[in-house]
PDB file of N, CA and C in Angstrom:
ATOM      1  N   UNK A   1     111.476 126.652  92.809  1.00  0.00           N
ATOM      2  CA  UNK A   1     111.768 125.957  94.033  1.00  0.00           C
ATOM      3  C   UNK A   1     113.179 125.376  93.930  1.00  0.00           C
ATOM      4  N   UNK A   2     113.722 125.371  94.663  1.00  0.00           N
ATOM      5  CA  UNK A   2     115.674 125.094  95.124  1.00  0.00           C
ATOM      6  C   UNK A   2     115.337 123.578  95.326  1.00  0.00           C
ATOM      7  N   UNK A   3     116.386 122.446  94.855  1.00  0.00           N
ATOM      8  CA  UNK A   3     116.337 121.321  94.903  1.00  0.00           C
ATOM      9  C   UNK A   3     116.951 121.156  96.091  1.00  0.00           C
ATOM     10  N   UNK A   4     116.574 120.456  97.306  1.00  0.00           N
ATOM     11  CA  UNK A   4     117.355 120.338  98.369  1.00  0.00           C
ATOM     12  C   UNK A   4     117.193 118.630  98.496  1.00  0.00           C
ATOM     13  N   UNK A   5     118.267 118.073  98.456  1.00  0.00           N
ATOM     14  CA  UNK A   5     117.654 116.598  98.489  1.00  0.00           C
ATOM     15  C   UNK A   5     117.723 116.454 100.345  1.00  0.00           C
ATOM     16  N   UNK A   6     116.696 115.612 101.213  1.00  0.00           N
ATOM     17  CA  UNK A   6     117.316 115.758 102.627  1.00  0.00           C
ATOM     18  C   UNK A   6     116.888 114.055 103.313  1.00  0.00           C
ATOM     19  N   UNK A   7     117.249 113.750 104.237  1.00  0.00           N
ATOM     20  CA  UNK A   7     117.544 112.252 104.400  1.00  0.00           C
ATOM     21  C   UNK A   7     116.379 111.839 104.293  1.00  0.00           C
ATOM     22  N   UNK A   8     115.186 112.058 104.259  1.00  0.00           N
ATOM     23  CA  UNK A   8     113.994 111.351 103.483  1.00  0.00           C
ATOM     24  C   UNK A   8     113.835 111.026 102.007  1.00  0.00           C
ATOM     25  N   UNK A   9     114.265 111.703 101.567  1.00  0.00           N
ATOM     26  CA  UNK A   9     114.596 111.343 100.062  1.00  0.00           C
ATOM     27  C   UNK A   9     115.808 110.566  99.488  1.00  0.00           C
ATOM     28  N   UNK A  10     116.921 110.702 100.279  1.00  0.00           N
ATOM     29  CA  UNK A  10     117.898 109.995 100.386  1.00  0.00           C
ATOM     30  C   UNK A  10     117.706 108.684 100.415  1.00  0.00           C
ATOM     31  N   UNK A  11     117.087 108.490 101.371  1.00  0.00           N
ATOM     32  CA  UNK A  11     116.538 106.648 102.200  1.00  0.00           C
ATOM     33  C   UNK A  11     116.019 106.175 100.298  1.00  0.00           C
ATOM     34  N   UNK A  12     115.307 106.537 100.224  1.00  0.00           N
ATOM     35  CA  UNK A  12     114.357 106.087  99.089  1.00  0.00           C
ATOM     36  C   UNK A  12     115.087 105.259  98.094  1.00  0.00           C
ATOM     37  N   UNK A  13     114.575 104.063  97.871  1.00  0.00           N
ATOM     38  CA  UNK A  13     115.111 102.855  97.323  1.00  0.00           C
ATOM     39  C   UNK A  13     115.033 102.794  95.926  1.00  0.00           C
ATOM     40  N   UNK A  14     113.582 102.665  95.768  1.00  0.00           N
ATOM     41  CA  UNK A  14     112.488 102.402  94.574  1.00  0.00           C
ATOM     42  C   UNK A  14     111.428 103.322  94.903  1.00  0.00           C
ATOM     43  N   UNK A  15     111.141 103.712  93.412  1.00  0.00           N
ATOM     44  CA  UNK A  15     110.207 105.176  93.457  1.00  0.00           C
ATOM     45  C   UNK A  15     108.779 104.008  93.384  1.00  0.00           C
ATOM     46  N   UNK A  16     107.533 104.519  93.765  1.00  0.00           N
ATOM     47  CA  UNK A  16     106.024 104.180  93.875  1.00  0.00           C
ATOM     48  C   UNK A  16     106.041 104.866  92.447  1.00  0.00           C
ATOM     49  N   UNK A  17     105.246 104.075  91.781  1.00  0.00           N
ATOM     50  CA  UNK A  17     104.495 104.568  90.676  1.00  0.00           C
ATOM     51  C   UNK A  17     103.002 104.712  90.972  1.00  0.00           C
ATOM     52  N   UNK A  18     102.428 105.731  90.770  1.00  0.00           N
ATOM     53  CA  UNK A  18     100.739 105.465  90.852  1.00  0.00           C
ATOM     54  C   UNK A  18      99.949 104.142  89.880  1.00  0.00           C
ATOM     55  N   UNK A  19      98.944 103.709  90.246  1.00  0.00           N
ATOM     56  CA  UNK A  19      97.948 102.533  90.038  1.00  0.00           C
ATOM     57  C   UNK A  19      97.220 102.932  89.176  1.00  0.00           C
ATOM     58  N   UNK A  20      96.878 104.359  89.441  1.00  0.00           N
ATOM     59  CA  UNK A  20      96.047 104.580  88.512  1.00  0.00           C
ATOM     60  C   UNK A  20      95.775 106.675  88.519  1.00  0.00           C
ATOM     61  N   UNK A  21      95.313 107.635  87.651  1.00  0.00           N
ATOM     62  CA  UNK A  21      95.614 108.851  87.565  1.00  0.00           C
ATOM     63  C   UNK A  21      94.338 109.391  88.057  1.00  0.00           C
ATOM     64  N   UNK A  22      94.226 109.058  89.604  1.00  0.00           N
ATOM     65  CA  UNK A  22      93.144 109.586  90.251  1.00  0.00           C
ATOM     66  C   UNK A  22      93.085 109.656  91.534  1.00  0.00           C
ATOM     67  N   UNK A  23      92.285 110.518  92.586  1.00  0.00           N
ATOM     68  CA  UNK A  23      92.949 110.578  94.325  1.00  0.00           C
ATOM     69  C   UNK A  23      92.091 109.445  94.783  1.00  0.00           C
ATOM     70  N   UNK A  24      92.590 108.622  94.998  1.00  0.00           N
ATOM     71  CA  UNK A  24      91.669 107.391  95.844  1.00  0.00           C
ATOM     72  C   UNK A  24      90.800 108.396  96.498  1.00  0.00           C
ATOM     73  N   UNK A  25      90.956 108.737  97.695  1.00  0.00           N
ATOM     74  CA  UNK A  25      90.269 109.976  98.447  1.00  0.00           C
ATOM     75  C   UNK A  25      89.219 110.548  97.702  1.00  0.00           C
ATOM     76  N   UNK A  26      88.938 111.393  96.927  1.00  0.00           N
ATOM     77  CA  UNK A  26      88.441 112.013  96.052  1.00  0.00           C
ATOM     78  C   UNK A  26      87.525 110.725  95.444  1.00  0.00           C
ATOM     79  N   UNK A  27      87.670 109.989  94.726  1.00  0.00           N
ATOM     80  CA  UNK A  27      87.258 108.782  93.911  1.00  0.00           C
ATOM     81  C   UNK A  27      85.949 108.492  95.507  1.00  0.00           C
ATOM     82  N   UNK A  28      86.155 108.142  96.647  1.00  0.00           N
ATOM     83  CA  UNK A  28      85.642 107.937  97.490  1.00  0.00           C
ATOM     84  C   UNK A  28      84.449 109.011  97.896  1.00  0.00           C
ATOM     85  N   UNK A  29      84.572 110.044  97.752  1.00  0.00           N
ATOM     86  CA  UNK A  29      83.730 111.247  98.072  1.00  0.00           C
ATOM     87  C   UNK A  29      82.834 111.853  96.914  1.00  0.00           C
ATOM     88  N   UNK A  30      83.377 111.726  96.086  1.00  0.00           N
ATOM     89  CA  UNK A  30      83.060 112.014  94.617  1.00  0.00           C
ATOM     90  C   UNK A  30      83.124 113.291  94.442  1.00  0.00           C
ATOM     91  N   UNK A  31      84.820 113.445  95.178  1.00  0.00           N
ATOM     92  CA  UNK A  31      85.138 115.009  94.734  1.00  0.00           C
ATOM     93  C   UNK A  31      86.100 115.345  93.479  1.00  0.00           C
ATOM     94  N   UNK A  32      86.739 116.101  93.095  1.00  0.00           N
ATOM     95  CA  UNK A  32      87.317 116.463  92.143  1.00  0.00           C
ATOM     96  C   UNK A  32      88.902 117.230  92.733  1.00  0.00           C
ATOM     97  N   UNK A  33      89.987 116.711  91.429  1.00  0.00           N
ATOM     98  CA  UNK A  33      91.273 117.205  92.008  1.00  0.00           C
ATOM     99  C   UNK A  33      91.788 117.874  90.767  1.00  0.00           C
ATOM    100  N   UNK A  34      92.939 118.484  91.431  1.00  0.00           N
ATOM    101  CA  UNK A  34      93.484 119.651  90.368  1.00  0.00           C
ATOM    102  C   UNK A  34      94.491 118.366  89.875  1.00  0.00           C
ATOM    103  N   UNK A  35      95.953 118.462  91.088  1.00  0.00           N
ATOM    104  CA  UNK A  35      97.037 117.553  90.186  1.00  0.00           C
ATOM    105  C   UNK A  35      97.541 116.619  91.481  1.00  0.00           C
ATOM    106  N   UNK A  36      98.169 115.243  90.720  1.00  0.00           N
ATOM    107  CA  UNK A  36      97.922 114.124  91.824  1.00  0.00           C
ATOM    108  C   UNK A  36      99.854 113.960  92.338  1.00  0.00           C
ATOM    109  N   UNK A  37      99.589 113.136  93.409  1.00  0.00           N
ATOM    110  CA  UNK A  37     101.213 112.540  94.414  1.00  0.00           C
ATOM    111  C   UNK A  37     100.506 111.930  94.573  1.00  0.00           C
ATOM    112  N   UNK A  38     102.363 110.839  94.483  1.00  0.00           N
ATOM    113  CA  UNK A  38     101.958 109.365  95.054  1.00  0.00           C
ATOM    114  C   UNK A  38     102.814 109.430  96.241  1.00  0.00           C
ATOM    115  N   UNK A  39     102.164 108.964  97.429  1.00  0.00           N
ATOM    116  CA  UNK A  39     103.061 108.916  98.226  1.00  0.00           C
ATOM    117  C   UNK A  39     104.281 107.813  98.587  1.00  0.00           C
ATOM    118  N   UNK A  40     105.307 107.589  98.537  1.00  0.00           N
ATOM    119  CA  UNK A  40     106.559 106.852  98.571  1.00  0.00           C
ATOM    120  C   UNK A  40     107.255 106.191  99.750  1.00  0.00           C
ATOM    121  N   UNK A  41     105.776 105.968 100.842  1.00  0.00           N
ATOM    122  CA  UNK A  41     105.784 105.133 101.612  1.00  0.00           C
ATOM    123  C   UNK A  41     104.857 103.805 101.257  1.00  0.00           C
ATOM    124  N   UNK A  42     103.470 104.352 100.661  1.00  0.00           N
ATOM    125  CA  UNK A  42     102.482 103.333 101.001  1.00  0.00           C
ATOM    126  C   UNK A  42     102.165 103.609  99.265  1.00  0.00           C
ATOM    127  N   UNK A  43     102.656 104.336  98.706  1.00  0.00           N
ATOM    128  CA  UNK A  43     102.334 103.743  97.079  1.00  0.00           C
ATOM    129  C   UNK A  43     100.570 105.053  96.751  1.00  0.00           C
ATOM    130  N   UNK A  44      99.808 105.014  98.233  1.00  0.00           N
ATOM    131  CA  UNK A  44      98.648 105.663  97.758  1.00  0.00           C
ATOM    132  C   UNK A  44      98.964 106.748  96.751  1.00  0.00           C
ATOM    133  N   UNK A  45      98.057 107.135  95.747  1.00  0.00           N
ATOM    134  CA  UNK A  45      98.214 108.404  95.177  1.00  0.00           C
ATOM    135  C   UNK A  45      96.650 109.116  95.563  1.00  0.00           C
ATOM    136  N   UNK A  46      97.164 110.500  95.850  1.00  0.00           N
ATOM    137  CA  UNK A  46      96.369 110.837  96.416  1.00  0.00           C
ATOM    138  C   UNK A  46      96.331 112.620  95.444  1.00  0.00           C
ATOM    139  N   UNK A  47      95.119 113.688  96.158  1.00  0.00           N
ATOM    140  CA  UNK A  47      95.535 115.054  95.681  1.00  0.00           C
ATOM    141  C   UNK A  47      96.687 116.271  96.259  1.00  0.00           C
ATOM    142  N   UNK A  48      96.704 117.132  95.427  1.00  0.00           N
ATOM    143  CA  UNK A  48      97.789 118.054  95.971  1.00  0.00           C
ATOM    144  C   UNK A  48      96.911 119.162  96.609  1.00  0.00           C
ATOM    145  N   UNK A  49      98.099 119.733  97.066  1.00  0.00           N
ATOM    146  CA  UNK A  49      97.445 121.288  98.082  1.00  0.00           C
ATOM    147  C   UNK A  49      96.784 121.889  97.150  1.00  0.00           C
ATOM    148  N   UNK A  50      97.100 122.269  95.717  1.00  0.00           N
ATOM    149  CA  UNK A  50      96.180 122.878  94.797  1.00  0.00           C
ATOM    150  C   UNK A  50      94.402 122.621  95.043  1.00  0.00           C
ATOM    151  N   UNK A  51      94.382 121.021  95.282  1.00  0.00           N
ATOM    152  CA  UNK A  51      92.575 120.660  95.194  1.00  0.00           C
ATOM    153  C   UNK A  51      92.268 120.705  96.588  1.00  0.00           C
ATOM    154  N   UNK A  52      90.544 120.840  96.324  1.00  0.00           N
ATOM    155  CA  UNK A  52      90.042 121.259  97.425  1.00  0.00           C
ATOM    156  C   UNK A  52      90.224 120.463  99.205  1.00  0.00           C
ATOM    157  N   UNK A  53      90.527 119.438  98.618  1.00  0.00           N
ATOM    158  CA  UNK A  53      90.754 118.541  99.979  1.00  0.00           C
ATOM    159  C   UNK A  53      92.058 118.531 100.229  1.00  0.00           C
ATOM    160  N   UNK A  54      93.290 118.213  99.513  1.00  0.00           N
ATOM    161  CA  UNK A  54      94.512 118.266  99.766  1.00  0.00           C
ATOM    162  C   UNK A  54      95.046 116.692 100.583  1.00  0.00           C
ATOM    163  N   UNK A  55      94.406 116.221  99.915  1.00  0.00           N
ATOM    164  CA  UNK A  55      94.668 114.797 100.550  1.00  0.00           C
ATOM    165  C   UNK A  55      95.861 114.330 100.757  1.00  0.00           C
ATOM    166  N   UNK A  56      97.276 114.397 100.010  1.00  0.00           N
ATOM    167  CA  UNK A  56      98.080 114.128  99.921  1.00  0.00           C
ATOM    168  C   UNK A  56      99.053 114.744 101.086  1.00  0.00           C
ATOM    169  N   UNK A  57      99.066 115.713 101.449  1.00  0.00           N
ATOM    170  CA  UNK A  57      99.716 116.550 102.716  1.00  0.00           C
ATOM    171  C   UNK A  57      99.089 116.382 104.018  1.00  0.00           C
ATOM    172  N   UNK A  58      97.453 115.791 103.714  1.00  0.00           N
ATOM    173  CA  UNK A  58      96.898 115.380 105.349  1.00  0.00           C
ATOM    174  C   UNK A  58      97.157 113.622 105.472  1.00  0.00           C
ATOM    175  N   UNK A  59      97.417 113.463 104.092  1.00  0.00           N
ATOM    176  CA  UNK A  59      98.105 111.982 104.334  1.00  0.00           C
ATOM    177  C   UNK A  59      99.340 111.587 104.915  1.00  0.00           C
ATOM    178  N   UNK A  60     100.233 112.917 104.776  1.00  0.00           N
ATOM    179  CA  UNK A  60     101.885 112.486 104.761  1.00  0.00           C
ATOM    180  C   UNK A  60     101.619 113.160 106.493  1.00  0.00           C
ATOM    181  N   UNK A  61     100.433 113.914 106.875  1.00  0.00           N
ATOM    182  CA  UNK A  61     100.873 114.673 108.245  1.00  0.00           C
ATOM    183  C   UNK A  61     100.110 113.245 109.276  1.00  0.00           C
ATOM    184  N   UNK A  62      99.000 112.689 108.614  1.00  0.00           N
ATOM    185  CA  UNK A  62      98.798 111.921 109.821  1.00  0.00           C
ATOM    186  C   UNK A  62      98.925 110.199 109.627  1.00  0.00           C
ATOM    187  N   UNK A  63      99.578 110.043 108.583  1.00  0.00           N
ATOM    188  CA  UNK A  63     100.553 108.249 108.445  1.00  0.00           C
ATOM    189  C   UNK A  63     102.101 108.558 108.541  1.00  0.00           C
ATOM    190  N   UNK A  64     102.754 109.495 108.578  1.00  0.00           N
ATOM    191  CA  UNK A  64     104.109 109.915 108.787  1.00  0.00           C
ATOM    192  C   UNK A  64     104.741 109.525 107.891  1.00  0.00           C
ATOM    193  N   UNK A  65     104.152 109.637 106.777  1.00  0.00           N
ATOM    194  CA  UNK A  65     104.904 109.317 105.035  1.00  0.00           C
ATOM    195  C   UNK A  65     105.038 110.452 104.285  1.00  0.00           C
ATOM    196  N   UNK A  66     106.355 111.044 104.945  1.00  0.00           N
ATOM    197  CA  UNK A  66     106.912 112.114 104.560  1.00  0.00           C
ATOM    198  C   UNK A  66     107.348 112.623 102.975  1.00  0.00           C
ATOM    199  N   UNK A  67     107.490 111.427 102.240  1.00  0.00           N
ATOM    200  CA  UNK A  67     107.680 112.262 100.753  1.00  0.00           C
ATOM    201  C   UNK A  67     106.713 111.739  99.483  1.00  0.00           C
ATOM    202  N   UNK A  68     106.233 112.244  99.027  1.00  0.00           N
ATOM    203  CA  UNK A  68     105.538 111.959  97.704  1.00  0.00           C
ATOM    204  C   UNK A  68     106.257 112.404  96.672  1.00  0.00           C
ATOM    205  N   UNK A  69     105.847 112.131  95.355  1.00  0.00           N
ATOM    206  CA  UNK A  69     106.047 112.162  93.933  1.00  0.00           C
ATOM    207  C   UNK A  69     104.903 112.498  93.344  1.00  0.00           C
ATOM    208  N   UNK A  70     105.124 113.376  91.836  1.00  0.00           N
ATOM    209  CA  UNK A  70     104.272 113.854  91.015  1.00  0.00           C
ATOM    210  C   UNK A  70     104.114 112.689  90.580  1.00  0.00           C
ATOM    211  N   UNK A  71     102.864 112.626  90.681  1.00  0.00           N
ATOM    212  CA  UNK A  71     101.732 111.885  89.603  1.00  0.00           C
ATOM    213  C   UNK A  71     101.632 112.006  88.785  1.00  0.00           C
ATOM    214  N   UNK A  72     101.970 113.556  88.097  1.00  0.00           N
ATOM    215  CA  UNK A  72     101.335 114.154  86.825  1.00  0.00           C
ATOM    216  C   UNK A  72     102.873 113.492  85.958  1.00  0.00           C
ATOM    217  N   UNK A  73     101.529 113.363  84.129  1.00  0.00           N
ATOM    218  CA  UNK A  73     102.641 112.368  83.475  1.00  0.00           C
ATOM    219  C   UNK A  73     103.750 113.495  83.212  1.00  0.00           C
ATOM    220  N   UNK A  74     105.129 113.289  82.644  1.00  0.00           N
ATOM    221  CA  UNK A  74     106.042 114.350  82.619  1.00  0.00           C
ATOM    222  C   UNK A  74     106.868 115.140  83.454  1.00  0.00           C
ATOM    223  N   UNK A  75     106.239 114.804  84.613  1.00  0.00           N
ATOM    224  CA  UNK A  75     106.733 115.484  85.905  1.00  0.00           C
ATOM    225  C   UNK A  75     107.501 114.532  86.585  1.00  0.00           C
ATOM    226  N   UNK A  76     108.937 114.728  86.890  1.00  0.00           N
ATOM    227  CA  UNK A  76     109.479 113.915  87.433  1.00  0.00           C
ATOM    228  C   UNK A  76     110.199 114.639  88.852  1.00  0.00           C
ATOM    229  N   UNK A  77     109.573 114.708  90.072  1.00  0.00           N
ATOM    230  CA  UNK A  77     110.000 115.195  91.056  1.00  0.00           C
ATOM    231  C   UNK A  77     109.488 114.802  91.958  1.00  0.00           C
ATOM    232  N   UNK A  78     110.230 115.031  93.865  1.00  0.00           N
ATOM    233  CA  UNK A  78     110.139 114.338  94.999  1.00  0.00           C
ATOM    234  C   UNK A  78     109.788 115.851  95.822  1.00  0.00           C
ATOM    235  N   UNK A  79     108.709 115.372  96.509  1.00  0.00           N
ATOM    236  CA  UNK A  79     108.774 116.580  97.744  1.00  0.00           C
ATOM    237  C   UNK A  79     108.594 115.887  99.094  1.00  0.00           C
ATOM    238  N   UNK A  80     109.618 116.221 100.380  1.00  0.00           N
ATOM    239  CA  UNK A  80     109.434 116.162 101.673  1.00  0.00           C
ATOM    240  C   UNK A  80     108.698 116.901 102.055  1.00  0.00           C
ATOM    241  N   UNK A  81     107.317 116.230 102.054  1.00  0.00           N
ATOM    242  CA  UNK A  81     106.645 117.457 103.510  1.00  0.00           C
ATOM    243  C   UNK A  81     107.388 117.731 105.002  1.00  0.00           C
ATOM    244  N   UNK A  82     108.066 116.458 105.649  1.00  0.00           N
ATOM    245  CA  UNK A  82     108.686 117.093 107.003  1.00  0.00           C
ATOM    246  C   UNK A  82     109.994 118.372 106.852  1.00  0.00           C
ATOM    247  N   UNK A  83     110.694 118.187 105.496  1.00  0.00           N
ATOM    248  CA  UNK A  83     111.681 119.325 105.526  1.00  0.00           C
ATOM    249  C   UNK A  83     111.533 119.989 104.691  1.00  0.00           C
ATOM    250  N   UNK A  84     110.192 120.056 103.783  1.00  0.00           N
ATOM    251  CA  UNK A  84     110.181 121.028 102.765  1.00  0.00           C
ATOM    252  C   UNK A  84     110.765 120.670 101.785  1.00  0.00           C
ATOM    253  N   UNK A  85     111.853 119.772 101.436  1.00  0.00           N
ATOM    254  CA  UNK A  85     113.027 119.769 100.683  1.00  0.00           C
ATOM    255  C   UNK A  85     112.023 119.098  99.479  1.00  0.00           C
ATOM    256  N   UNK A  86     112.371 119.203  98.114  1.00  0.00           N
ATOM    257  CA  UNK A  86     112.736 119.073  97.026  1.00  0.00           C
ATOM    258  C   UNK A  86     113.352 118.384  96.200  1.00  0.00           C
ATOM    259  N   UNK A  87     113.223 117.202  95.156  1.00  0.00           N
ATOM    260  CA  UNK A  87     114.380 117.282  94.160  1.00  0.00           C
ATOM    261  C   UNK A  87     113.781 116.726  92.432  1.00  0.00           C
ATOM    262  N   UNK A  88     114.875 116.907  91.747  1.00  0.00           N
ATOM    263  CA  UNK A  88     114.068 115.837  90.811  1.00  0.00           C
ATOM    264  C   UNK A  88     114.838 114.760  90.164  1.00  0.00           C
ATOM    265  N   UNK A  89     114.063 113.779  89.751  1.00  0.00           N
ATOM    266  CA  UNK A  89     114.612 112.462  89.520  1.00  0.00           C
ATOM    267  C   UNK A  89     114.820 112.113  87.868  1.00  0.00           C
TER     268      UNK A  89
END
């Protein structure tokens, strides 16, 4: 994936760290996730498109909190869902 940084990621002040290494969502249903984002509006960490619910992309489409961060430890990167864009930190 091409690093595109784009003015949603730009804005971004201070990165959200996750609370804890699990999808609230999921934790609630008592479903299961592949790999987690935190989102970098409201801090939630939630799942990725990989797991079965995809919480994290129906989060950013219907609270309008366009970029998350890997959750996963080691992983240090930003994705815009509104532009697709990319980067890492």
């Amino acid at each position: 994936m091409k690093a595109t940084i784009c003015a949603h990621i730009q804005q971004l002040e201070e990165l959200k760290t996750p609370k804890a290494h699990a999808c609230e969502e999921c934790l609630k249903i008592g479903s299961h996730w592949v790999h987690l984002r935190t989102c970098q509006t409201c801090g939630a960490t939630l799942c990725c498109d990989s797991s079965p619910n995809r919480h994290a992309s129906r989060h950013a489409a219907a609270e309008n909190h366009p970029v998350a961060a890997s959750a996963e430890p080691g992983e240090r990167w930003l994705y815009c869902y509104v532009d697709e864009a990319y980067a890492e930190y």
